[in-house]
C-alpha atoms as a PDB file:
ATOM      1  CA  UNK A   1     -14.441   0.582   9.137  1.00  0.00           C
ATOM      2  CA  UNK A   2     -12.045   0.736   6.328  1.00  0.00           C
ATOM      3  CA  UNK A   3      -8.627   1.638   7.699  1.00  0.00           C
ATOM      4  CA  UNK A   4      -9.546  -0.628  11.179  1.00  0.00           C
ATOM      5  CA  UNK A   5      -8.827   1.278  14.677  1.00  0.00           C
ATOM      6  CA  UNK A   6      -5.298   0.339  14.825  1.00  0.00           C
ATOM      7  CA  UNK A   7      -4.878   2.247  11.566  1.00  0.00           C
ATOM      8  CA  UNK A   8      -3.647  -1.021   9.685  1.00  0.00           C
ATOM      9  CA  UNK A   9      -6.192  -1.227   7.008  1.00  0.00           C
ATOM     10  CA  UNK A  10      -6.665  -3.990   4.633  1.00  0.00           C
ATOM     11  CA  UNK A  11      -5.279  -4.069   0.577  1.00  0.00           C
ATOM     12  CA  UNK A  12      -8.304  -2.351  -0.905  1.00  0.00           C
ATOM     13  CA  UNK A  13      -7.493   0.935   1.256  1.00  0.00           C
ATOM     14  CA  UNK A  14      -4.284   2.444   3.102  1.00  0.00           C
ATOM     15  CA  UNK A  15      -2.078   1.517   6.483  1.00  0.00           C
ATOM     16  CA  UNK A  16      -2.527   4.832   7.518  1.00  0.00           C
ATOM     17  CA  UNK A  17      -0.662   3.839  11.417  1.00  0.00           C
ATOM     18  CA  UNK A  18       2.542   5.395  12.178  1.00  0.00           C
ATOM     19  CA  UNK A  19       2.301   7.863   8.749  1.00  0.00           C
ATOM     20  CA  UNK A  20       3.471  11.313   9.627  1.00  0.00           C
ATOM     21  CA  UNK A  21       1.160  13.344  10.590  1.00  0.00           C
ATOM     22  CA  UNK A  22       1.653  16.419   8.120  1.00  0.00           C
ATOM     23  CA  UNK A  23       1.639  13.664   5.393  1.00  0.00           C
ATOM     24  CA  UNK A  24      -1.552  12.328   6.396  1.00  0.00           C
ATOM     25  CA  UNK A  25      -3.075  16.106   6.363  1.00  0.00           C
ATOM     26  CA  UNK A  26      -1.799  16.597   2.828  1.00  0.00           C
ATOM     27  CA  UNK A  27      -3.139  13.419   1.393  1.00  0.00           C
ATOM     28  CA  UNK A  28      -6.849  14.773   2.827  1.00  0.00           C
ATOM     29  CA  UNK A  29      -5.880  18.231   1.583  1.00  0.00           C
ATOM     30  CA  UNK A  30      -5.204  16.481  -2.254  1.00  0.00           C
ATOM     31  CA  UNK A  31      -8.227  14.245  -2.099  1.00  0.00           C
ATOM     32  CA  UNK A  32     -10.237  17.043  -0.885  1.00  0.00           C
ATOM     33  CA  UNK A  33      -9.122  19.545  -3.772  1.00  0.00           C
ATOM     34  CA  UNK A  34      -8.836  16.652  -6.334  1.00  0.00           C
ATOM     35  CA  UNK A  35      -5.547  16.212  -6.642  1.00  0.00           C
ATOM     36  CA  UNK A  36      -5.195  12.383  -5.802  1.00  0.00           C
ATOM     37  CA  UNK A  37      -7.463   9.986  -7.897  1.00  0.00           C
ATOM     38  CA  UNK A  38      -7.261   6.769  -8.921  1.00  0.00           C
ATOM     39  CA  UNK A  39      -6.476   5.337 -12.683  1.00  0.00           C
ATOM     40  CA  UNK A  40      -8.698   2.515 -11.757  1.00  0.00           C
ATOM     41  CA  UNK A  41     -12.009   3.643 -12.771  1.00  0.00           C
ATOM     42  CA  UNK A  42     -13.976   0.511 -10.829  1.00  0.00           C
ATOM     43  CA  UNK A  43     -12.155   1.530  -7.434  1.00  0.00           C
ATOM     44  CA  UNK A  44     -14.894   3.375  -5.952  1.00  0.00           C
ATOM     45  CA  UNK A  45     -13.842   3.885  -2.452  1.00  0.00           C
ATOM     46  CA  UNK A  46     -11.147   6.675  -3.906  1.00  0.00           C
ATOM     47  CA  UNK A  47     -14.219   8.815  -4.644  1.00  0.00           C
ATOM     48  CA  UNK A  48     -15.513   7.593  -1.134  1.00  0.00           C
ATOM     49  CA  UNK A  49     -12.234   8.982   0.722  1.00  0.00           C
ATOM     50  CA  UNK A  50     -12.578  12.285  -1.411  1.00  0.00           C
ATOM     51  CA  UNK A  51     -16.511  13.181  -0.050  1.00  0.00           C
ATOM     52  CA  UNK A  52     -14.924  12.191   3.715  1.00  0.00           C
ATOM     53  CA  UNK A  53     -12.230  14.752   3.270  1.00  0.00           C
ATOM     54  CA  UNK A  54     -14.263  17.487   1.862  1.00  0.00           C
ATOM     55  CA  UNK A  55     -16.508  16.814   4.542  1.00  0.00           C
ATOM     56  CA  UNK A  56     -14.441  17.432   7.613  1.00  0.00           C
ATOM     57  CA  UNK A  57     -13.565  20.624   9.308  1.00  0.00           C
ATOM     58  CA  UNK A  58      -9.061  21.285   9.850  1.00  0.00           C
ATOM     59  CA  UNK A  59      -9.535  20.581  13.173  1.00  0.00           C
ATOM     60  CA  UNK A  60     -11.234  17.236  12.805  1.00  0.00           C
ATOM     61  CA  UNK A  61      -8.512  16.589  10.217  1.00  0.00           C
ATOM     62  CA  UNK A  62      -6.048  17.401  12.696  1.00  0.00           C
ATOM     63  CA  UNK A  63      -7.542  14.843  15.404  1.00  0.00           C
ATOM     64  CA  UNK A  64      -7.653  12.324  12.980  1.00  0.00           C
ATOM     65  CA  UNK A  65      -4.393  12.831  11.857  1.00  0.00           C
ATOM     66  CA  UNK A  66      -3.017  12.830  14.922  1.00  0.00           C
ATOM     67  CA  UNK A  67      -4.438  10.027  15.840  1.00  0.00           C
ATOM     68  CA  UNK A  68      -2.955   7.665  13.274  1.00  0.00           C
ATOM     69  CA  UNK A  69       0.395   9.473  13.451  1.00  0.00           C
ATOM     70  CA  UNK A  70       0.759   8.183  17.655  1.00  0.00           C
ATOM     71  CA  UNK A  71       0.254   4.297  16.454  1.00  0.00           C
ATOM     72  CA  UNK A  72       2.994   2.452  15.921  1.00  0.00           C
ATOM     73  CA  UNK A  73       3.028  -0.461  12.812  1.00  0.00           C
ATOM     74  CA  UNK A  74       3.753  -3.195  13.788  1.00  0.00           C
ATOM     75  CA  UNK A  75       4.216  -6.354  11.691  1.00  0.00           C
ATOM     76  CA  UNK A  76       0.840  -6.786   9.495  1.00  0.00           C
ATOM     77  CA  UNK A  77       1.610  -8.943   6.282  1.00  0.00           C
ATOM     78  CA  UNK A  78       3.831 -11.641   5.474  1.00  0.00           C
ATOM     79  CA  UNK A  79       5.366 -12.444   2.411  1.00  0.00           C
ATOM     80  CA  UNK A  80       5.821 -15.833   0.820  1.00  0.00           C
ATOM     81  CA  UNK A  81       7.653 -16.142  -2.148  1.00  0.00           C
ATOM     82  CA  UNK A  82       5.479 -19.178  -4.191  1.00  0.00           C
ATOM     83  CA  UNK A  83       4.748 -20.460  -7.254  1.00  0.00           C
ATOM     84  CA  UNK A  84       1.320 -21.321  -6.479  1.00  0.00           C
ATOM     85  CA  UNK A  85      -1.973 -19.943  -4.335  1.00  0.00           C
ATOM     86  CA  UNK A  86      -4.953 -21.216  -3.229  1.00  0.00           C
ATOM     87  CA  UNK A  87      -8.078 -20.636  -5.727  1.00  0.00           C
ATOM     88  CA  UNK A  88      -9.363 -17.862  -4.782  1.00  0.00           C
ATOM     89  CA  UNK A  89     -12.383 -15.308  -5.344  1.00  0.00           C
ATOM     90  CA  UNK A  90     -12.840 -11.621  -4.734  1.00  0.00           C
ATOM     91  CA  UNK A  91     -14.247  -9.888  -1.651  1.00  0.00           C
ATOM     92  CA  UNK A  92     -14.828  -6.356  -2.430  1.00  0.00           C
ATOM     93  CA  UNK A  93     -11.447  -5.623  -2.863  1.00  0.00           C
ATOM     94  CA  UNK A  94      -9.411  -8.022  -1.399  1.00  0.00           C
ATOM     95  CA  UNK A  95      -8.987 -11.779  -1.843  1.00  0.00           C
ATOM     96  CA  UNK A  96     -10.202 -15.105   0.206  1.00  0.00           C
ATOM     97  CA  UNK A  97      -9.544 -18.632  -0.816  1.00  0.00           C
ATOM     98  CA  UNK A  98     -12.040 -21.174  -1.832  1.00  0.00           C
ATOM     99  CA  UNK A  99     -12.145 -23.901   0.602  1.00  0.00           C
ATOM    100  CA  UNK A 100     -11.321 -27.000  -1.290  1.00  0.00           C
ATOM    101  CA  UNK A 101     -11.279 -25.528  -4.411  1.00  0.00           C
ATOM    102  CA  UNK A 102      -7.315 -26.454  -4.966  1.00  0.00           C
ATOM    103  CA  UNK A 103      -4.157 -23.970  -6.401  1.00  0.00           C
ATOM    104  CA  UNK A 104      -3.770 -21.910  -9.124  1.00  0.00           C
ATOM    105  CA  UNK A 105      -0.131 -20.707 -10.796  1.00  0.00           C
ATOM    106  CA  UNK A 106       0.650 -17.581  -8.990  1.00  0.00           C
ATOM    107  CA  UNK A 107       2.242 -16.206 -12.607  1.00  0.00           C
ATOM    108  CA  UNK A 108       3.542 -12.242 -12.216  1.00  0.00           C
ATOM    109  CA  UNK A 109       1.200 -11.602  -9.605  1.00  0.00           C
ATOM    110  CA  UNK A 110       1.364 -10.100  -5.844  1.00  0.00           C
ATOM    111  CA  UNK A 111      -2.146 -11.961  -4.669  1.00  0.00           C
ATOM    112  CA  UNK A 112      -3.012 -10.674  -0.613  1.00  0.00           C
ATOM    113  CA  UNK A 113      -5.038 -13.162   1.366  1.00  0.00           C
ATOM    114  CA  UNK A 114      -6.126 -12.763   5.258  1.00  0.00           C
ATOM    115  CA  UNK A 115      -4.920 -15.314   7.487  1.00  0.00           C
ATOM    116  CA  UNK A 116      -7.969 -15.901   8.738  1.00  0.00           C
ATOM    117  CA  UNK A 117     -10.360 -15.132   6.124  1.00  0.00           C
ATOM    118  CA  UNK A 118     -13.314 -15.808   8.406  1.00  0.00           C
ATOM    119  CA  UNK A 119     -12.535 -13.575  11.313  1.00  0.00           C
ATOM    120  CA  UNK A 120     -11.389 -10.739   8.200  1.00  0.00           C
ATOM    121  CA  UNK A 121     -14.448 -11.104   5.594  1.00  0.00           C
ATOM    122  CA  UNK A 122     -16.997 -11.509   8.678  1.00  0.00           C
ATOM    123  CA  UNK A 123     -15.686  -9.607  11.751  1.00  0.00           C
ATOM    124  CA  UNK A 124     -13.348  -7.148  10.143  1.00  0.00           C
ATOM    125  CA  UNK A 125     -10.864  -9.037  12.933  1.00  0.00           C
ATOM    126  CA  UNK A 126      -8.140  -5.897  13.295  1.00  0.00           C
ATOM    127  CA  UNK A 127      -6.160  -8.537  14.969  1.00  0.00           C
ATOM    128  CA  UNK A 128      -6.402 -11.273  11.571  1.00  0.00           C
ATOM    129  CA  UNK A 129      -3.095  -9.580   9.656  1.00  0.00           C
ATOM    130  CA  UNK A 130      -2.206 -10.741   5.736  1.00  0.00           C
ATOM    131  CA  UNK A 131      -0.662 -13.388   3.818  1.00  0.00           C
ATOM    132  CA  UNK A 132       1.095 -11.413   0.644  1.00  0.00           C
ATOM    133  CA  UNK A 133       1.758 -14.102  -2.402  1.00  0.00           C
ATOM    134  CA  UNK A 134       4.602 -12.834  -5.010  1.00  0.00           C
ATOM    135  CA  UNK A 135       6.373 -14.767  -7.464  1.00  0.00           C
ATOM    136  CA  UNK A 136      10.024 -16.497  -6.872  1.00  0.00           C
ATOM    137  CA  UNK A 137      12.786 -14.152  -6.469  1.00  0.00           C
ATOM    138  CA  UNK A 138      10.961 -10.993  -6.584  1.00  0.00           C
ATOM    139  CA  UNK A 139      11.594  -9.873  -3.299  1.00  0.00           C
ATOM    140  CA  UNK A 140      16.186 -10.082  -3.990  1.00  0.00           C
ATOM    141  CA  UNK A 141      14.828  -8.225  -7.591  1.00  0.00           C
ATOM    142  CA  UNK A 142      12.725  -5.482  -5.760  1.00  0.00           C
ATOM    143  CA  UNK A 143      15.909  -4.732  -3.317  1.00  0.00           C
ATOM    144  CA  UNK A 144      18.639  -4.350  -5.973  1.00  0.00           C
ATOM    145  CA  UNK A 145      16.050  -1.453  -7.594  1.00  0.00           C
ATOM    146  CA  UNK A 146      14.393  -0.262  -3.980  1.00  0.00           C
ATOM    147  CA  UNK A 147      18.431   0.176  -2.322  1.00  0.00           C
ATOM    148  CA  UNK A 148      20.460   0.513  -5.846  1.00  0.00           C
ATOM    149  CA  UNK A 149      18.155   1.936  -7.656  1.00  0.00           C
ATOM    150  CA  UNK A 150      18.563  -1.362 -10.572  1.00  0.00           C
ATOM    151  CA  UNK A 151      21.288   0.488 -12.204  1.00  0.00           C
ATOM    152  CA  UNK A 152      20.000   3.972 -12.697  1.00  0.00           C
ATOM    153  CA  UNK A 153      16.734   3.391 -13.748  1.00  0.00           C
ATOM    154  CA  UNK A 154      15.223   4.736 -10.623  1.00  0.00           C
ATOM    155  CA  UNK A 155      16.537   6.354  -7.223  1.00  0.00           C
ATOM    156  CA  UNK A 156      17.500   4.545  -4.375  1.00  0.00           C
ATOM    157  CA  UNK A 157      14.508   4.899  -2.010  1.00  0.00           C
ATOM    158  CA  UNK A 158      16.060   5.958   1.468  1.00  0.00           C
ATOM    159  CA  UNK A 159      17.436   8.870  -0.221  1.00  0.00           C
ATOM    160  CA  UNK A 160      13.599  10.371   1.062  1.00  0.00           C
ATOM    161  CA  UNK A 161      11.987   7.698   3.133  1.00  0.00           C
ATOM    162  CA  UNK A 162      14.478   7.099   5.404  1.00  0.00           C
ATOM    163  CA  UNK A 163      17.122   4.584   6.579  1.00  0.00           C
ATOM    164  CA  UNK A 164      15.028   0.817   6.168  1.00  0.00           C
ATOM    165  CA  UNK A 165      12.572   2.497   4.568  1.00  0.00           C
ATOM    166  CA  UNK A 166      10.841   3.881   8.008  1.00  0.00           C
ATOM    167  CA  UNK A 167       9.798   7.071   6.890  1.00  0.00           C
ATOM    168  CA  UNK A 168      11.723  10.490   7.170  1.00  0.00           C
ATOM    169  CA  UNK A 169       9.829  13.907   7.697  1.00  0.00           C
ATOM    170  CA  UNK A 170       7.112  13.919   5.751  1.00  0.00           C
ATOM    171  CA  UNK A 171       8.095  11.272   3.635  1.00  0.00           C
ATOM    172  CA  UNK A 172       6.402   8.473   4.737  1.00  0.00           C
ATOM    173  CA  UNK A 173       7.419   4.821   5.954  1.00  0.00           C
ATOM    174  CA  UNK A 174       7.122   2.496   2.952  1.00  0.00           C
ATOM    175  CA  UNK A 175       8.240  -0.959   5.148  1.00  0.00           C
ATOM    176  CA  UNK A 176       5.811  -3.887   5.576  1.00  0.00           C
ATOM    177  CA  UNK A 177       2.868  -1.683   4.263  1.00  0.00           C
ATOM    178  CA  UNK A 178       0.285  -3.565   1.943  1.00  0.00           C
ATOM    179  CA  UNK A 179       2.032  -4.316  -1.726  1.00  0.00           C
ATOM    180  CA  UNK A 180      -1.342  -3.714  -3.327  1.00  0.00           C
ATOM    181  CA  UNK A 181      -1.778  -0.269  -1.751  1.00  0.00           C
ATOM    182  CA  UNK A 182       1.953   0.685  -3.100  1.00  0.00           C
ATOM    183  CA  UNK A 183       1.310  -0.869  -6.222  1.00  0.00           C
ATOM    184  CA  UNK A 184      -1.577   1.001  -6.897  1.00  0.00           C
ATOM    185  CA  UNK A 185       0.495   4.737  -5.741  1.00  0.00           C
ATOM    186  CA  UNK A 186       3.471   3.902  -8.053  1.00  0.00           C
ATOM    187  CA  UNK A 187       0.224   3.447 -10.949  1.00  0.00           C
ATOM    188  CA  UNK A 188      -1.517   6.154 -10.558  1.00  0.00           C
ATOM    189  CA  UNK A 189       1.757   8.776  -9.868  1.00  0.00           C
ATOM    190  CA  UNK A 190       2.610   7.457 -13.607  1.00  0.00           C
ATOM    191  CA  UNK A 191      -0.566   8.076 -14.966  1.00  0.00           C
ATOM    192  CA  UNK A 192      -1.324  11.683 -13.386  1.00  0.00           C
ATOM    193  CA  UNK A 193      -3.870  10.709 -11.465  1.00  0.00           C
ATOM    194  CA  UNK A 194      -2.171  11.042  -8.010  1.00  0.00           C
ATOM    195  CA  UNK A 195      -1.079  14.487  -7.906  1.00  0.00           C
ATOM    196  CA  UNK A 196      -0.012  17.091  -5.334  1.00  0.00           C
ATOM    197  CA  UNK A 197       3.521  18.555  -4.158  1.00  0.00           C
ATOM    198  CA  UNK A 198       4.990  15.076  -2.743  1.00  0.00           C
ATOM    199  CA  UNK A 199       3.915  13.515  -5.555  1.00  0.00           C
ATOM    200  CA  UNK A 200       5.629  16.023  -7.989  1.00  0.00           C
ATOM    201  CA  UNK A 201       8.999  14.677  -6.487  1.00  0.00           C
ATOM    202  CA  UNK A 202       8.022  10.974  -7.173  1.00  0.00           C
ATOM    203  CA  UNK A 203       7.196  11.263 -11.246  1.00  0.00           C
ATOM    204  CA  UNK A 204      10.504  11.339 -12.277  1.00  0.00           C
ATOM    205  CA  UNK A 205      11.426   8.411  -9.557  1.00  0.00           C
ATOM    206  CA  UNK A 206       8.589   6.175 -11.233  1.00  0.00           C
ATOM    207  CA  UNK A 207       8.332   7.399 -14.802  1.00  0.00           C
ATOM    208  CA  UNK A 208      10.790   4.297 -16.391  1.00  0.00           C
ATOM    209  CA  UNK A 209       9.313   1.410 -14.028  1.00  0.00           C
ATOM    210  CA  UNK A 210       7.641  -1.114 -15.933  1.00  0.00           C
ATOM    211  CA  UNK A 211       4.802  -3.675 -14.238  1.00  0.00           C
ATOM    212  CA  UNK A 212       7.279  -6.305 -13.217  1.00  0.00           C
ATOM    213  CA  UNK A 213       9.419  -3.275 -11.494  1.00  0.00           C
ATOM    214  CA  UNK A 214       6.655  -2.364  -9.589  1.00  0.00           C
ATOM    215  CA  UNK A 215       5.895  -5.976  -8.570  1.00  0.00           C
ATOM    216  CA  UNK A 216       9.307  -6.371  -7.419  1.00  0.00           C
ATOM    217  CA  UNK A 217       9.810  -3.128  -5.296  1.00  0.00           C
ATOM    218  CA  UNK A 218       6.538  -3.729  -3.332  1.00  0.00           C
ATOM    219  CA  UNK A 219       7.157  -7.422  -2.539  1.00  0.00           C
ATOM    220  CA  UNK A 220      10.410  -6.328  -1.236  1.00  0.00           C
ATOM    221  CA  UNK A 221       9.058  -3.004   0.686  1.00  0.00           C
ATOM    222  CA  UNK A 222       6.638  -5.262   2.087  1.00  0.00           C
ATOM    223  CA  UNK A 223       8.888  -8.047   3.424  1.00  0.00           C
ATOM    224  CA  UNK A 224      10.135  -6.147   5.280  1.00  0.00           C
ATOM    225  CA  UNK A 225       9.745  -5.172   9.174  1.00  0.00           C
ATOM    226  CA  UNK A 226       7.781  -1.974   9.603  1.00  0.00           C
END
């Protein structure tokens, strides 16, 4: 329901398809034992995922696990660099636009619309993939500090996830995934609300990004090919 069969998911949760699968057990083992919360006190499906992973046995966690791991991702949301969206509302978590309602300036803002926001917000279409808005020249920003590191103040990303980003290990595969989702990680690993022993390795990665930093390494993780 949330994360779709194919594992893709939507902004509001996780692409979980094509994650390791020891990564994926130690993200149920932290929300299970508390260690991964969210600094956003109105996202309630974080305290959702925690009572599903304290309320499965290892062996179901291992199936599920599994599972996701054996998908491959495949090419889910597309990023246009614009100035201006569609008006819009909110969905529960993600965004539609309002037919005939006109454009808005996009400002410092990633803004994630389904292509088809009929067959998303109605059918839950796992075939109806993402439009991801972000602000002119954010995505040549993000990949100066996501492959440089923007001149020491943080650590070139492949070091741990891998050449083009595609995962390594346990690390896991930060290309074309959702730029809300890896927004919302990079937040809450600052504020101590995501815990847990990978996480212990990202604080000092993430400790001197600012809001546009963050805005520019996920428009750039997600342009590209997963």
């Amino acid at each position: 329901m949330c994360h779709y069969p194919n594992g893709k998911g939507r902004p509001e949760n996780a692409g979980v398809a094509g994650l390791p699968a020891g990564y994926i057990l130690e993200q149920l083992s932290d929300f299970k034992n508390g260690a991964r919360k969210t600094a956003d006190p109105g996202k309630r499906n974080t305290a959702v995922m925690a009572g599903n992973a304290a309320g499965i046995t290892d062996e179901e966690a291992k199936a599920a696990a599994e599972y996701f791991a054996s998908m491959k991702m495949t090419p889910w949301i597309k990023v246009v660099e614009t100035e201006t969206i569609p008006k819009n509302k909110n969905m529960g978590g993600f965004f539609v636009p309002i037919e005939g309602a006109g454009t808005e300036p996009l400002g410092q803002r990633i803004v994630e619309m389904p292509v088809d926001p009929e067959a998303t917000e109605k059918y839950r279409n796992p075939r109806s993939g993402w439009i991801a808005y972000a602000p002119m020249g954010s995505v040549k920003r993000g990949e100066d500090l996501v492959l440089k590191g923007g001149a020491g103040k943080t650590v070139a990303c492949a070091a741990c996830h891998g050449e083009g980003l595609k995962g390594n290990g346990n690390f896991p595969p930060l290309a074309g995934r959702s730029p809300s989702y890896l927004a919302r990680q990079l937040y809450d690993i600052q504020r101590y609300t995501r815990n847990g022993p990978g996480t212990q390795l990202m604080r000092p990665v993430v400790q001197d990004l600012n809001e546009e930093d963050i805005l520019n390494i996920t428009a750039y993780l997600a342009s590209l090919a997963p």
